[in-house]
Each structure stands twice: as C-alpha cells, then as structure tokens.
PDB file of N, CA and C in Angstrom:
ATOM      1  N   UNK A   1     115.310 -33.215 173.520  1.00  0.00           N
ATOM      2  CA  UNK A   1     115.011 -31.882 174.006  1.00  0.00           C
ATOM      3  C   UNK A   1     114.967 -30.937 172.805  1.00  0.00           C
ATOM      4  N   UNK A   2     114.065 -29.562 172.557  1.00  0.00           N
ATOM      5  CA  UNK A   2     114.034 -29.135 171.749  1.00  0.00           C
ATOM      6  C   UNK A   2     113.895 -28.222 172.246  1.00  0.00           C
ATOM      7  N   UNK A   3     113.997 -26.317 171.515  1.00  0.00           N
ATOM      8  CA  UNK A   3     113.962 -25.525 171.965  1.00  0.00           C
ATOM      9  C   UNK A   3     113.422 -24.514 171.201  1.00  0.00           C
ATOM     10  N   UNK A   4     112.285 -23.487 171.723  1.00  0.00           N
ATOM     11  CA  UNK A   4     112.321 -22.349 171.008  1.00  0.00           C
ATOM     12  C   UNK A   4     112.630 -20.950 171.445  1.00  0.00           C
ATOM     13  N   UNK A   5     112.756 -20.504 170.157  1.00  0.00           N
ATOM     14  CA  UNK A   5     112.911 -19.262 169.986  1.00  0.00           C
ATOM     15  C   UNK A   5     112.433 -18.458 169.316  1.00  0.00           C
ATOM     16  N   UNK A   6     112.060 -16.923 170.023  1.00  0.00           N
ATOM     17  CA  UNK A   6     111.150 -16.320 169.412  1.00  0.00           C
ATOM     18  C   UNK A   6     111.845 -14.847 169.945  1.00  0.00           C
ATOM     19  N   UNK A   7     111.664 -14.035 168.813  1.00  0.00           N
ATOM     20  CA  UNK A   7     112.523 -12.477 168.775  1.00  0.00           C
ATOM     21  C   UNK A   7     112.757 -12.007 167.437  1.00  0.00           C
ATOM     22  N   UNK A   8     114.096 -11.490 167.318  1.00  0.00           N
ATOM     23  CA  UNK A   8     114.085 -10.814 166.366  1.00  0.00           C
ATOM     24  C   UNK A   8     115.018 -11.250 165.409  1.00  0.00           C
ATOM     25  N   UNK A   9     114.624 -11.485 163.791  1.00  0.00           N
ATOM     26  CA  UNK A   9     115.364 -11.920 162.866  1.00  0.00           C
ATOM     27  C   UNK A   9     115.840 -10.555 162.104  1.00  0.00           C
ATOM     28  N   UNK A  10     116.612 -10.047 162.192  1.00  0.00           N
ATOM     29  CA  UNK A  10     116.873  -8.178 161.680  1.00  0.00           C
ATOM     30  C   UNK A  10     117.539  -7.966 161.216  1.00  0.00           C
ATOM     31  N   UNK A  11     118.201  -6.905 160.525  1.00  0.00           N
ATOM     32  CA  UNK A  11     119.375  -6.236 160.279  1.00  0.00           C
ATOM     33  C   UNK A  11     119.704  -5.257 161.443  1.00  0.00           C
ATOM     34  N   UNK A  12     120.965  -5.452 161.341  1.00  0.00           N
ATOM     35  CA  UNK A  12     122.008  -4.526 163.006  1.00  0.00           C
ATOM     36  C   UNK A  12     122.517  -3.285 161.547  1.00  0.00           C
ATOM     37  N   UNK A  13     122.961  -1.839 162.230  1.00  0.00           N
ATOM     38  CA  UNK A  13     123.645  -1.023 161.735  1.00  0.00           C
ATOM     39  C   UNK A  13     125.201  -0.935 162.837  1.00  0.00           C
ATOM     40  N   UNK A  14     126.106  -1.400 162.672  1.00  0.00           N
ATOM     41  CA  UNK A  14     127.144  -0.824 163.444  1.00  0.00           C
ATOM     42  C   UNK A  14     128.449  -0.276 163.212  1.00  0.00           C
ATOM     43  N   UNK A  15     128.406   0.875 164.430  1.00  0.00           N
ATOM     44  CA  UNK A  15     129.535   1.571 164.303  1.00  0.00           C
ATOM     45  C   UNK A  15     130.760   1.592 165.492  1.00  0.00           C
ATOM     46  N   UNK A  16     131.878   1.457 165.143  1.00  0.00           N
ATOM     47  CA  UNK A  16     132.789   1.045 165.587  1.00  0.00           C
ATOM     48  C   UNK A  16     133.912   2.040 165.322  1.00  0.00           C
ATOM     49  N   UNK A  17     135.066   2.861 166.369  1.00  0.00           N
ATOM     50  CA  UNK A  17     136.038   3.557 165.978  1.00  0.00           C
ATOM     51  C   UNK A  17     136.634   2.982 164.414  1.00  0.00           C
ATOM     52  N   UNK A  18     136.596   1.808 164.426  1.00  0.00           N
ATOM     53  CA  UNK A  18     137.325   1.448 163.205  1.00  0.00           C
ATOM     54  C   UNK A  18     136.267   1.374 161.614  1.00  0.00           C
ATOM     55  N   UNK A  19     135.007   1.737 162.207  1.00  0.00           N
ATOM     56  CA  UNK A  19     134.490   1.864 160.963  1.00  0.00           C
ATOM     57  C   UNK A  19     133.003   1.207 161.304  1.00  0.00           C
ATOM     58  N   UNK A  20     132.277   1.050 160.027  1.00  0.00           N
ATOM     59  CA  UNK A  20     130.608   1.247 159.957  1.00  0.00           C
ATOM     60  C   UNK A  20     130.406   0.431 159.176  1.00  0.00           C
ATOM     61  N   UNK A  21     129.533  -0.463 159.551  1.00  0.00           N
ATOM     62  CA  UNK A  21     128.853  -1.273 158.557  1.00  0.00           C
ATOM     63  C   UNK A  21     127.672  -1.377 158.996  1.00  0.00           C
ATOM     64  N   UNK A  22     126.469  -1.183 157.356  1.00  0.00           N
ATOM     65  CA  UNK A  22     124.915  -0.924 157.619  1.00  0.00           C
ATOM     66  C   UNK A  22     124.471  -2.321 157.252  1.00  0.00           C
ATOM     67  N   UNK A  23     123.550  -2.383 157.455  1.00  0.00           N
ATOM     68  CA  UNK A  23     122.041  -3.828 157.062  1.00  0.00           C
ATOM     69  C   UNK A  23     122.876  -5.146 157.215  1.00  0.00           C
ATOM     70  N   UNK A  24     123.863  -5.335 158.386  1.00  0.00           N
ATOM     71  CA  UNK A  24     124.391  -6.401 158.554  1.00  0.00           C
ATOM     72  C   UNK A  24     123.021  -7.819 159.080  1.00  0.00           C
ATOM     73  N   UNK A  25     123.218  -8.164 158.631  1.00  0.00           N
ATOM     74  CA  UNK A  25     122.276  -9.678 159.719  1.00  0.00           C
ATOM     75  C   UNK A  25     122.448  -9.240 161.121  1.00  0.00           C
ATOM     76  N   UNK A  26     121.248 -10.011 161.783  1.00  0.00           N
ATOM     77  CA  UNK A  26     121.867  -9.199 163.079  1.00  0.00           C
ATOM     78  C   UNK A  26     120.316 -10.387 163.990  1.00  0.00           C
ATOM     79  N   UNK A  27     119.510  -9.407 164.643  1.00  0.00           N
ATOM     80  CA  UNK A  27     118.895  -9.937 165.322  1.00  0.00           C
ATOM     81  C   UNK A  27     118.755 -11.023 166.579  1.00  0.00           C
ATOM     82  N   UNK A  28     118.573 -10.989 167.755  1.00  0.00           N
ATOM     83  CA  UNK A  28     118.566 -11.573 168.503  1.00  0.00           C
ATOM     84  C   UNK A  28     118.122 -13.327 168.359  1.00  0.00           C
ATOM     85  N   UNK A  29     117.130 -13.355 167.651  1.00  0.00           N
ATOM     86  CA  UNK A  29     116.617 -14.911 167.297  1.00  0.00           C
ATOM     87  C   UNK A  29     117.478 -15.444 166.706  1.00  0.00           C
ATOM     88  N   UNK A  30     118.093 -15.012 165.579  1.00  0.00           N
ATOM     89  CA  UNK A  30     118.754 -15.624 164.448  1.00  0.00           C
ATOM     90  C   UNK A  30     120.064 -15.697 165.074  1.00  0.00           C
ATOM     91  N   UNK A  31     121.158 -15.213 166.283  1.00  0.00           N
ATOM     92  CA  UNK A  31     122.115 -15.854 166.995  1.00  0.00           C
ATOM     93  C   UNK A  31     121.706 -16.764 168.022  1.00  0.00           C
ATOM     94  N   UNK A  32     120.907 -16.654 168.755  1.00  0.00           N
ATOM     95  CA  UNK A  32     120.202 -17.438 169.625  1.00  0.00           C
ATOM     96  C   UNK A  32     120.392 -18.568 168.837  1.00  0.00           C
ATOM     97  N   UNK A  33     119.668 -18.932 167.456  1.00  0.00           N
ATOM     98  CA  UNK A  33     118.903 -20.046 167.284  1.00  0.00           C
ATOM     99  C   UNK A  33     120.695 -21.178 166.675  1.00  0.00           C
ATOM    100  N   UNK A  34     121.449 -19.790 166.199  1.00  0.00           N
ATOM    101  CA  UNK A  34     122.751 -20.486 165.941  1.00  0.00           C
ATOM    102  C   UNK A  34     123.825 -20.491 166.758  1.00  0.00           C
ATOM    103  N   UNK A  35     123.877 -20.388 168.044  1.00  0.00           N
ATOM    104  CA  UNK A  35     124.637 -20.406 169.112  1.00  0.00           C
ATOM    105  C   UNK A  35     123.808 -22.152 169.582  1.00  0.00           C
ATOM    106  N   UNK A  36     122.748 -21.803 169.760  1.00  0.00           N
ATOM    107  CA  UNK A  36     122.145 -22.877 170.349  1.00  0.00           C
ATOM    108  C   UNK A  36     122.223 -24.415 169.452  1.00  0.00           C
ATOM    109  N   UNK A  37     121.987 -24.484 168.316  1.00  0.00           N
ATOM    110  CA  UNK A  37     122.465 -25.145 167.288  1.00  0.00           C
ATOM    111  C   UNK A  37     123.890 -26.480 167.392  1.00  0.00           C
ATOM    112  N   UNK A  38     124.608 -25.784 168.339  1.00  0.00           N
ATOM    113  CA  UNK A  38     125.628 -26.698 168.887  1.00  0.00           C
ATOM    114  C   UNK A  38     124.935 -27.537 169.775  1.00  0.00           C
ATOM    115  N   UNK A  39     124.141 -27.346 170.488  1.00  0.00           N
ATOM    116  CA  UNK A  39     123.906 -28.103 171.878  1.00  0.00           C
ATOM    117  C   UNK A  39     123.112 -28.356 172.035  1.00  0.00           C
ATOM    118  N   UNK A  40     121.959 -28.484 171.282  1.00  0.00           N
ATOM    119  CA  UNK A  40     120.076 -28.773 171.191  1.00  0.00           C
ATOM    120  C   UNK A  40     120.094 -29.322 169.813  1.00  0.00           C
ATOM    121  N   UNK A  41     119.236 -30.126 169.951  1.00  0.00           N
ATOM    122  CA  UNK A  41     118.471 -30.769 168.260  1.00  0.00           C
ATOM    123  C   UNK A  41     117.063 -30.084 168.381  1.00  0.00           C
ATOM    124  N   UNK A  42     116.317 -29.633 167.404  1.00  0.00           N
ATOM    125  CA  UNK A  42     115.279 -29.603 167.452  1.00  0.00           C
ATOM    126  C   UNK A  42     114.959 -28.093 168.000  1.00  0.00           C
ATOM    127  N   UNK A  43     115.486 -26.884 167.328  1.00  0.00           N
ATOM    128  CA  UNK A  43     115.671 -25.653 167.440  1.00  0.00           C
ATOM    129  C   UNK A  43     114.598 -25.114 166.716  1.00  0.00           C
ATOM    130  N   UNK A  44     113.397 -24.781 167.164  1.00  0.00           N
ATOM    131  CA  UNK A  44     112.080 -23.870 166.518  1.00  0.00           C
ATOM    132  C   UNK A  44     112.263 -22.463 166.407  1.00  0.00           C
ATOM    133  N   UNK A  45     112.022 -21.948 164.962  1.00  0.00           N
ATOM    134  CA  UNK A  45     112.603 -20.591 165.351  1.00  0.00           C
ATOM    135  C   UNK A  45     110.971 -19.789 165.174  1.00  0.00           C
ATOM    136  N   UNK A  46     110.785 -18.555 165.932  1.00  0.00           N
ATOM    137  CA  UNK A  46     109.209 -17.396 165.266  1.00  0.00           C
ATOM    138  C   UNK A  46     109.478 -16.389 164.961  1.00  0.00           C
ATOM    139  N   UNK A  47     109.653 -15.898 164.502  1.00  0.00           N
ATOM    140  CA  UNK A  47     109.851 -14.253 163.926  1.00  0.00           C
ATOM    141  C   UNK A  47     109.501 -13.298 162.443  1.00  0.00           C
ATOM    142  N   UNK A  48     109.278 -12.217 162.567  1.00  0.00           N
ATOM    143  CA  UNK A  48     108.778 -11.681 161.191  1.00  0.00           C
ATOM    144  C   UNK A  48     109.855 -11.733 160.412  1.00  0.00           C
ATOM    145  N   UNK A  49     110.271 -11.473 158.860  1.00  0.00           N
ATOM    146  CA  UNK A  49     111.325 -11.087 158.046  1.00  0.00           C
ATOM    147  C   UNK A  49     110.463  -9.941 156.840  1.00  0.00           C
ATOM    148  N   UNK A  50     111.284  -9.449 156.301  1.00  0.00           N
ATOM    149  CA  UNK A  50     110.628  -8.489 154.777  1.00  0.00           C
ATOM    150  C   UNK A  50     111.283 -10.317 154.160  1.00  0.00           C
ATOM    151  N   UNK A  51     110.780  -9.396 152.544  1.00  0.00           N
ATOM    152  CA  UNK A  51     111.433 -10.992 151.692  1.00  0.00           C
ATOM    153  C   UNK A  51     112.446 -10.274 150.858  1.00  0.00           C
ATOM    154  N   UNK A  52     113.084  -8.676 151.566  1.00  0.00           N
ATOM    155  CA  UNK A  52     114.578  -8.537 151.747  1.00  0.00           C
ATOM    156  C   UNK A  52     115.994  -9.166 152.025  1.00  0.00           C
ATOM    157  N   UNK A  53     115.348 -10.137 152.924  1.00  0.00           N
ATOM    158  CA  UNK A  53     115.790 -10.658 153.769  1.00  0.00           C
ATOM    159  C   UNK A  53     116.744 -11.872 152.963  1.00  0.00           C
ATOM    160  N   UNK A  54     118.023 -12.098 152.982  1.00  0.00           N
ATOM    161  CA  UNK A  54     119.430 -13.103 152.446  1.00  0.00           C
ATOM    162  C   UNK A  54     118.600 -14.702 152.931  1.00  0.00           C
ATOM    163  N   UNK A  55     118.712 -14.862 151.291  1.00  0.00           N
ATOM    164  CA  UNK A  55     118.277 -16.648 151.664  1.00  0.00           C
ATOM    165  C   UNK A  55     119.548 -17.611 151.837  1.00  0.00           C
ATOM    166  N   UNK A  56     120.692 -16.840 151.751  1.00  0.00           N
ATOM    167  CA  UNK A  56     121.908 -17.664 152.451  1.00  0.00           C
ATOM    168  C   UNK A  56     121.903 -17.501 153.858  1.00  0.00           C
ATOM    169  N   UNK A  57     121.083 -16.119 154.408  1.00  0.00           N
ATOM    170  CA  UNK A  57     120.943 -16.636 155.751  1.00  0.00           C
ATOM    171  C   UNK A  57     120.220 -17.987 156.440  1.00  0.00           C
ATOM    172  N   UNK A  58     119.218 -17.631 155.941  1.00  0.00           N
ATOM    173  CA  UNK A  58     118.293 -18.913 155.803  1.00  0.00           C
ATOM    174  C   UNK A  58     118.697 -20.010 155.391  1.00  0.00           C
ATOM    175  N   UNK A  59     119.512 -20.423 154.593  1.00  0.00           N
ATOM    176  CA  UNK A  59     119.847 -21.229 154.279  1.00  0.00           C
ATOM    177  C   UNK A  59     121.031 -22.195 155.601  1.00  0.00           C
ATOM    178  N   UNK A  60     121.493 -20.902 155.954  1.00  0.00           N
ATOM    179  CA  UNK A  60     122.605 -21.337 156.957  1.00  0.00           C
ATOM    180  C   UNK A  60     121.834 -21.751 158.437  1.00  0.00           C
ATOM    181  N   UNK A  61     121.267 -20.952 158.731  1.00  0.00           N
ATOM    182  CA  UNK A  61     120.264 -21.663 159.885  1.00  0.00           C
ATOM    183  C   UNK A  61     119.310 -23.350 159.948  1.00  0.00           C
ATOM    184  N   UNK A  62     118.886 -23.090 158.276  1.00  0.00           N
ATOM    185  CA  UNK A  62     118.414 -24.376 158.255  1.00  0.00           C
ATOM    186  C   UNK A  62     119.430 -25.705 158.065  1.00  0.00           C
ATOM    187  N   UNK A  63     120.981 -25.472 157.750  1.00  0.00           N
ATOM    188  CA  UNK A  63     121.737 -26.201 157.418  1.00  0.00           C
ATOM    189  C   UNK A  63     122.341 -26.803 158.903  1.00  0.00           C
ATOM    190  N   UNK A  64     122.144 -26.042 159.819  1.00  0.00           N
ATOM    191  CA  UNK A  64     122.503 -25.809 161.405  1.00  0.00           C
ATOM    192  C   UNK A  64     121.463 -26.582 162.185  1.00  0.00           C
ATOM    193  N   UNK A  65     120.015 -27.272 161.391  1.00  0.00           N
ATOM    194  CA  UNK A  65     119.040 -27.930 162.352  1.00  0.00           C
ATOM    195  C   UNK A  65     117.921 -27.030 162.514  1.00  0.00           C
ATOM    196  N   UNK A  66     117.578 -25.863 162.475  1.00  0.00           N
ATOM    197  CA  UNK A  66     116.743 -24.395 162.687  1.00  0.00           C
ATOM    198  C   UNK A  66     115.677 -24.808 162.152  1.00  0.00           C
ATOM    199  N   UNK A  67     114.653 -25.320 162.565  1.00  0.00           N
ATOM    200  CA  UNK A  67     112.932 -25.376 161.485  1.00  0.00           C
ATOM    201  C   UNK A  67     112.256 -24.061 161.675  1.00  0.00           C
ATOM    202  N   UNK A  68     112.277 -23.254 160.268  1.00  0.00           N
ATOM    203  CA  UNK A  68     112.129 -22.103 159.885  1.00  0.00           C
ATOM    204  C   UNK A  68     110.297 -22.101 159.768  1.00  0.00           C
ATOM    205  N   UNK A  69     109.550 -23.271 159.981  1.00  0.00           N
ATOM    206  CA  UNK A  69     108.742 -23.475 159.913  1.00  0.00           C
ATOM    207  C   UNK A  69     107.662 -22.387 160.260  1.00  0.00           C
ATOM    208  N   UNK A  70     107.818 -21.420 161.814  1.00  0.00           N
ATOM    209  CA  UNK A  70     107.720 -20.148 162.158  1.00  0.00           C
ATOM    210  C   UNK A  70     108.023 -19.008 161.961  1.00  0.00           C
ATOM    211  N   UNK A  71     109.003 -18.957 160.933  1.00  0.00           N
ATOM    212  CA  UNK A  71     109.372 -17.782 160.231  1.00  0.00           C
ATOM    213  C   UNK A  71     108.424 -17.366 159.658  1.00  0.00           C
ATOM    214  N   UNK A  72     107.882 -16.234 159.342  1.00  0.00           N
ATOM    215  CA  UNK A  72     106.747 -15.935 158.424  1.00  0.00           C
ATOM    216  C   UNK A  72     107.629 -14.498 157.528  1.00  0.00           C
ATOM    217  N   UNK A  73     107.160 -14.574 156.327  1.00  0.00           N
ATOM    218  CA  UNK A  73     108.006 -13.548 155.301  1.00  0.00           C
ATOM    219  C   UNK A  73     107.089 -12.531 154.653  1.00  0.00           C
ATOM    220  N   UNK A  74     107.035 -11.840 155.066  1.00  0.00           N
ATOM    221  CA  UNK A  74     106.276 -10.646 154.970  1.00  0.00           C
ATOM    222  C   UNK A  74     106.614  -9.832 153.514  1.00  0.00           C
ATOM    223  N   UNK A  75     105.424 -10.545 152.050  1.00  0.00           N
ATOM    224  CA  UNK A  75     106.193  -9.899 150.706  1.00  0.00           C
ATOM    225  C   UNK A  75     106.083  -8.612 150.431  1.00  0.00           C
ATOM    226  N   UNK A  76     106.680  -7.957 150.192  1.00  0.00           N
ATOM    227  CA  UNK A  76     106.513  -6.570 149.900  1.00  0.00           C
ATOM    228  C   UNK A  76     106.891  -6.094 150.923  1.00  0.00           C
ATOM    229  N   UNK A  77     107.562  -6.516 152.043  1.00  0.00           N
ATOM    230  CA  UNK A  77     107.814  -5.351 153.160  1.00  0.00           C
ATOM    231  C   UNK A  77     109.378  -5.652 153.093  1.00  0.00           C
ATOM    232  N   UNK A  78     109.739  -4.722 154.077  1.00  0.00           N
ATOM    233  CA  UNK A  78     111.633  -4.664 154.293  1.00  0.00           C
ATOM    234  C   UNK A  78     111.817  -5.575 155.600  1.00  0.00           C
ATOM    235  N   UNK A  79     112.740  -5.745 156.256  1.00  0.00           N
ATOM    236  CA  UNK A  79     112.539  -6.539 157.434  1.00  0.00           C
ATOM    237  C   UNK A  79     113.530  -5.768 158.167  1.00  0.00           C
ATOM    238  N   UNK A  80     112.956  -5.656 159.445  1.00  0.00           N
ATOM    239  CA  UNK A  80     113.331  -4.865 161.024  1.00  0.00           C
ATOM    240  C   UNK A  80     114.461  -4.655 160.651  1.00  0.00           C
ATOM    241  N   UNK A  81     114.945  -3.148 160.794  1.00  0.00           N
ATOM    242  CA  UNK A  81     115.938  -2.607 161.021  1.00  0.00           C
ATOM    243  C   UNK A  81     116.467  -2.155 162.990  1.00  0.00           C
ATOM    244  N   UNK A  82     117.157  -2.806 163.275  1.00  0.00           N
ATOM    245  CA  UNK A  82     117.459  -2.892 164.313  1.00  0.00           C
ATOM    246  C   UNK A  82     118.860  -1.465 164.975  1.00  0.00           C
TER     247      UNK A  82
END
C-alpha cells in the first residue's frame, strides 16, 4: 500500500503565552507525510518549496521512506510562509 500526499511543505510562525517562534518547519504535507511514515511504505510526497527551504528537513523525510520525487524547488524564491 502506498500513499500520497499533497499540501503544504511551509514555514509556521507561532505564538504562544510562553513565547514566539518565527520560520519554524511547519506545513501540513511535511507532518502528514511523517506521521504517516510509521504505518505505510511507499509515502509520495507534492508540494512547492523556495530553495530556502532546510535540507535536514529533507533529509529527515527522506530518511523516514518520503519519495521527494514530487517536491519541486522553486530557485530563487522563499517558500510559503504559513
């Protein structure tokens, strides 16, 4: 069984009584695809990125099973601020 996913690979801004943190990782695809990662082989991911974007994230998704194969990296741009 294999699965895809398609949404958003982003940065989250959040604020919290206890404090704020900006351009965290974030995005809906990119937990999806690592929540799911436990319990599926064969996890397709689609989504835009800037080439802002942390290749230790990437790195960690693909280390998890994730074929980034649908990722597309958009050079010169920033990637979704969420």
């Amino acid at each position: 069984m294999s699965l895809l996913t398609v949404g958003t690979v982003a940065f989250d801004d959040i604020e919290t009584p206890l404090g704020k943190a900006d351009k965290i990782v974030g995005g809906a695809c990119t937990y999806i695809s690592l929540a799911a990662s436990y319990f599926v082989d064969g996890i397709n991911l689609v989504s835009v990125i800037g080439d802002d974007f942390p290749q230790e994230t990437l790195d960690l998704l693909e280390s998890k099973g994730v074929n980034l194969e649908g990722l597309q990296v958009k050079h010169g741009e920033k990637s979704f601020l969420a």
